[in-house]
Protein backbone atom coordinates (compact mmCIF):
# COMPACT_ATOMS: atom_id res chain seq x y z
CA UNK A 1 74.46 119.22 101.09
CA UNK A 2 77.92 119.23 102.09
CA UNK A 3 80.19 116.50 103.26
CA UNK A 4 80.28 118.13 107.31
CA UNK A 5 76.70 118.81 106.64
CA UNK A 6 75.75 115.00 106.18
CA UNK A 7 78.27 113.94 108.47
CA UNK A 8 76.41 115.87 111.35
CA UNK A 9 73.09 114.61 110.14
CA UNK A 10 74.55 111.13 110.58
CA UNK A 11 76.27 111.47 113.53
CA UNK A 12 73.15 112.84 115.51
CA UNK A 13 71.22 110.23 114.22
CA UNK A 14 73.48 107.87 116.16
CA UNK A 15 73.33 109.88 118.81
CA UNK A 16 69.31 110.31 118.65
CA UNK A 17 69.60 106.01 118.17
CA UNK A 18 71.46 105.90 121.30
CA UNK A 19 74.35 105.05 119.66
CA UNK A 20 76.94 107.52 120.87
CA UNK A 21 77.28 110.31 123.64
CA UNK A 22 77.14 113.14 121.05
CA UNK A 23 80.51 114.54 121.89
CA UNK A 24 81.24 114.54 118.45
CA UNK A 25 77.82 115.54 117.24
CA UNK A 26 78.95 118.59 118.89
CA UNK A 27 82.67 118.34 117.59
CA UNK A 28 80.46 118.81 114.59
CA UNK A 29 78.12 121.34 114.86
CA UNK A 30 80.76 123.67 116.21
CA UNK A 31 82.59 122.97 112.89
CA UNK A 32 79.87 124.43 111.23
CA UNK A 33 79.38 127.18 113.19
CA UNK A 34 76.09 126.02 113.99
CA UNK A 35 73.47 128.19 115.70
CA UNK A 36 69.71 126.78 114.42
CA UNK A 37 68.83 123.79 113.95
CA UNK A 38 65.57 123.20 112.37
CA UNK A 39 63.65 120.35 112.99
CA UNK A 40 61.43 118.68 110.41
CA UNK A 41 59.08 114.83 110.12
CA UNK A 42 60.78 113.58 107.40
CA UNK A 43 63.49 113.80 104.16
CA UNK A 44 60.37 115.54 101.85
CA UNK A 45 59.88 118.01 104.23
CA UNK A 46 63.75 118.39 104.37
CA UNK A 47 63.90 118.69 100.12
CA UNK A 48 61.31 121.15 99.50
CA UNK A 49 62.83 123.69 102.47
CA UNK A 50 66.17 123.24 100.75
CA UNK A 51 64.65 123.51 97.49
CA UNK A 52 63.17 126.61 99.00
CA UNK A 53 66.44 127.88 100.05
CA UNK A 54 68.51 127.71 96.92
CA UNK A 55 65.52 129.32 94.79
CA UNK A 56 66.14 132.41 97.03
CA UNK A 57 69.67 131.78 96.74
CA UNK A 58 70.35 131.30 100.60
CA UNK A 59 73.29 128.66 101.67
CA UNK A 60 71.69 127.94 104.92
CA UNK A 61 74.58 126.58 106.34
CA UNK A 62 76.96 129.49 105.91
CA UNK A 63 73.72 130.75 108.13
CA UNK A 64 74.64 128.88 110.73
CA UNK A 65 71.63 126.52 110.50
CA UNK A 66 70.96 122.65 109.11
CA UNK A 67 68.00 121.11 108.38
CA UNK A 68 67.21 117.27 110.10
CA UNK A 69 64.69 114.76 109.62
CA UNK A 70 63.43 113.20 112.68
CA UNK A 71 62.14 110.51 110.75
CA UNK A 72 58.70 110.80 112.55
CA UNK A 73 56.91 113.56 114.67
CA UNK A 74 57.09 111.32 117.60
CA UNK A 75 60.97 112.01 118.01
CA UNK A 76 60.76 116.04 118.66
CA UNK A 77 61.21 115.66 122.47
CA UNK A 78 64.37 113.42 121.66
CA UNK A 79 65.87 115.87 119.21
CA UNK A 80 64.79 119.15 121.34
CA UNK A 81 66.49 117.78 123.98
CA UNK A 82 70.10 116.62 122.19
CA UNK A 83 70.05 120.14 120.00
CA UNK A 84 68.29 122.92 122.73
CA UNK A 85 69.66 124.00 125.97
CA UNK A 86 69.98 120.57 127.79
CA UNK A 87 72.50 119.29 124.75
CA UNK A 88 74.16 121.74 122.50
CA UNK A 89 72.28 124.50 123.41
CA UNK A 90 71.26 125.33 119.69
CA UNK A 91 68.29 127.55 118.70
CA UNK A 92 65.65 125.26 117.57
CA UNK A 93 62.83 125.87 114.93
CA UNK A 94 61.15 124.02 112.05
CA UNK A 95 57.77 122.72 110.64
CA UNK A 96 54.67 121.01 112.36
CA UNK A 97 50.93 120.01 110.98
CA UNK A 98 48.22 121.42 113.01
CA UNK A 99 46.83 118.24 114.75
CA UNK A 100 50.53 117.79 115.91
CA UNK A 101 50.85 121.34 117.32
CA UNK A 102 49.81 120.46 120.86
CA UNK A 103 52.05 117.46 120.85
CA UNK A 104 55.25 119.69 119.89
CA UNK A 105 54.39 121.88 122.20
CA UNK A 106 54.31 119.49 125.33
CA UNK A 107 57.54 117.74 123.88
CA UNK A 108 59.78 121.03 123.35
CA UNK A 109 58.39 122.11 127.00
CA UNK A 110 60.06 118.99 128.34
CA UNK A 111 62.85 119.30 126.37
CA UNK A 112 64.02 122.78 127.96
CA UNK A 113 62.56 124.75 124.79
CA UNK A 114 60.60 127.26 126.01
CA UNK A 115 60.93 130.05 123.34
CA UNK A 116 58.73 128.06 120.99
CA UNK A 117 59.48 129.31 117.06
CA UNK A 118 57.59 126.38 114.95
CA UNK A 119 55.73 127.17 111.80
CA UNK A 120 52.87 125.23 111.41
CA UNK A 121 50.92 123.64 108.35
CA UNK A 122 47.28 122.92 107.97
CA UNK A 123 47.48 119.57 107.31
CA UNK A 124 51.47 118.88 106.13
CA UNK A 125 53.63 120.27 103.88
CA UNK A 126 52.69 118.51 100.70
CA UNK A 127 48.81 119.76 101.60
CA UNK A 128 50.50 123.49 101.57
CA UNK A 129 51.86 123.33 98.28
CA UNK A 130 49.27 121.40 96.31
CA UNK A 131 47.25 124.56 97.50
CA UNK A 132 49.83 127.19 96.74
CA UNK A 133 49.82 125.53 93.00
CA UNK A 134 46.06 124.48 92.43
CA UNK A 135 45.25 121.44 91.30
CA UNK A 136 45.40 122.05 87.85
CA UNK A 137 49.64 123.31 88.20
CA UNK A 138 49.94 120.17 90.43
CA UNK A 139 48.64 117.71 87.35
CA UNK A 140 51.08 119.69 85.26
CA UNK A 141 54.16 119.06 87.19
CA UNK A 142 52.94 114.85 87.70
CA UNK A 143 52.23 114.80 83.70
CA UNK A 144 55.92 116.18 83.31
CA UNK A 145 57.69 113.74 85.62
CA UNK A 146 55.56 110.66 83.61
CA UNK A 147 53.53 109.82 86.40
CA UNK A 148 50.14 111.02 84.42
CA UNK A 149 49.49 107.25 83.96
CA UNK A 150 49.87 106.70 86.99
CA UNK A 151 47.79 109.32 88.74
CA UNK A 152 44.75 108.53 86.31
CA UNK A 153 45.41 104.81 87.81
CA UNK A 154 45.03 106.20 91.59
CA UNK A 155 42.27 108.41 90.74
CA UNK A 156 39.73 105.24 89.10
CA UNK A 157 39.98 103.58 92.84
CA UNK A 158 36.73 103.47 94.23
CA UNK A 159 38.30 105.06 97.46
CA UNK A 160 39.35 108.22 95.59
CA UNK A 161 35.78 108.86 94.42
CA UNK A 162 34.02 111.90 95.74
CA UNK A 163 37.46 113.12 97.54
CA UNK A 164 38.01 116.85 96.64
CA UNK A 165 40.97 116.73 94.02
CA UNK A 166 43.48 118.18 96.87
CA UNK A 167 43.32 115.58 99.08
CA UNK A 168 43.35 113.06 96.08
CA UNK A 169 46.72 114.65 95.18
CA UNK A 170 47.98 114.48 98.79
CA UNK A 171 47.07 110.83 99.15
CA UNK A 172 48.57 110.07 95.58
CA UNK A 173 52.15 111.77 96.55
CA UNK A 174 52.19 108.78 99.90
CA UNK A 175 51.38 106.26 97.44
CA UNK A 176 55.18 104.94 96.41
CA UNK A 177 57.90 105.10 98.26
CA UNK A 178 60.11 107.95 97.29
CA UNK A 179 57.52 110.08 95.43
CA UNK A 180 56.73 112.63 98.65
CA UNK A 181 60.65 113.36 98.77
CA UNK A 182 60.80 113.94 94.58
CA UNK A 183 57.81 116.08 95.05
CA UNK A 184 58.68 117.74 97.82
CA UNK A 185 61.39 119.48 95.33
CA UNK A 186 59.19 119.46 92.25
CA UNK A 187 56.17 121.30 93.46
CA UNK A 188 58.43 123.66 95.51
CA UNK A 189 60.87 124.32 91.82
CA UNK A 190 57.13 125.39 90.39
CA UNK A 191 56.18 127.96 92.66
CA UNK A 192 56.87 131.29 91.78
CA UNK A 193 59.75 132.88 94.58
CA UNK A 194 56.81 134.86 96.14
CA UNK A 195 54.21 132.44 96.09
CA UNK A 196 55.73 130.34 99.08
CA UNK A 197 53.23 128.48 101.49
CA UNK A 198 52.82 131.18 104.42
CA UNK A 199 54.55 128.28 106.54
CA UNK A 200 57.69 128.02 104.32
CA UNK A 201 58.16 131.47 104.02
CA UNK A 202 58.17 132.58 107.58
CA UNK A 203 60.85 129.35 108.17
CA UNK A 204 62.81 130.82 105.78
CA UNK A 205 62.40 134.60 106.53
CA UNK A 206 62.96 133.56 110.24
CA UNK A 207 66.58 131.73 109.49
């Protein structure tokens, strides 16, 4: 990430915090010679599509588009509305889960964003990749980082018992704070370049 790149970030968090009039959110984002901005929940989501990007050696900013966390699903009216046509008129895409589809899709409505481009996940992100690995890949990559311990821990909890190993995983990566983000770029540096999450790889393709 570059210096203008996390400034921006920064700056239109302010402004998404009501903390300035975005005038030089836009200063900003002209700088850059911004045209997408895609939109994602949170800073794992954020790793593993940057992760993504330099595996296929793409510099997303000299593409004219920068990732964001909106630190929570809830906020995609907010940041629609400060990045699409009724703020700095950028192109906005990015990521959703399924059960949060309808909810995006009322919120970029009212936000002015009518050509809708999100790419959407069965459950979330981390649920995409643990099934683009397999389980078995996924244990490889936690016994590597020294987290085997660990995950054996999670998986002798009586509320892990009977879960199918996928959603075990899933739950295990939300466990400590921190982990989801590591993982985010671990489990996306072990996929092969064409064995993407379908998701991912039309984000990518479409940026």
């Amino acid at each position: 990430m570059t210096v203008e790149t996390k400034a921006f970030r920064d700056e239109l968090g302010r402004w998404a915090a009501g903390g300035s009039d975005g005038e030089t959110a836009g200063e900003l984002a002209s700088g850059l010679g911004l045209r997408t901005v895609v939109l994602l929940e949170g800073p794992s989501d954020v790793a593993a599509v940057e992760t993504l990007a330099a595996r296929h050696g793409r510099d997303l900013v000299a593409d004219g588009a920068c990732l964001v966390s909106m630190d929570g699903a809830m906020n995609v009216a907010r940041y629609a509305a400060l990045l699409g046509p009724p703020g700095l008129g950028l192109r906005i895409t990015g990521l959703c889960d399924a059960r949060e589809q309808p909810f995006y899709e009322r919120g970029l409505r009212r936000a002015g964003v009518l050509r809708q481009e999100f790419f959407v996940c069965v459950a979330d992100l981390e649920d995409e990749l643990i099934r683009a690995l397999g389980p078995e890949r996924v244990e490889e990559v936690i016994r590597a980082e020294g987290d085997l311990r660990a995950w054996r821990t999670f998986l002798n909890q009586p509320a892990q018992h009977g879960r199918a190993p996928d959603q075990r995983m899933r739950r295990f990566l939300g466990t400590k704070k921190g982990r989801k983000i590591r993982y985010g770029t671990l489990l996306v540096e072990a996929l092969g370049t064409d064995r993407a999450p379908a998701p991912l790889d039309g984000l990518l393709a479409s940026l």
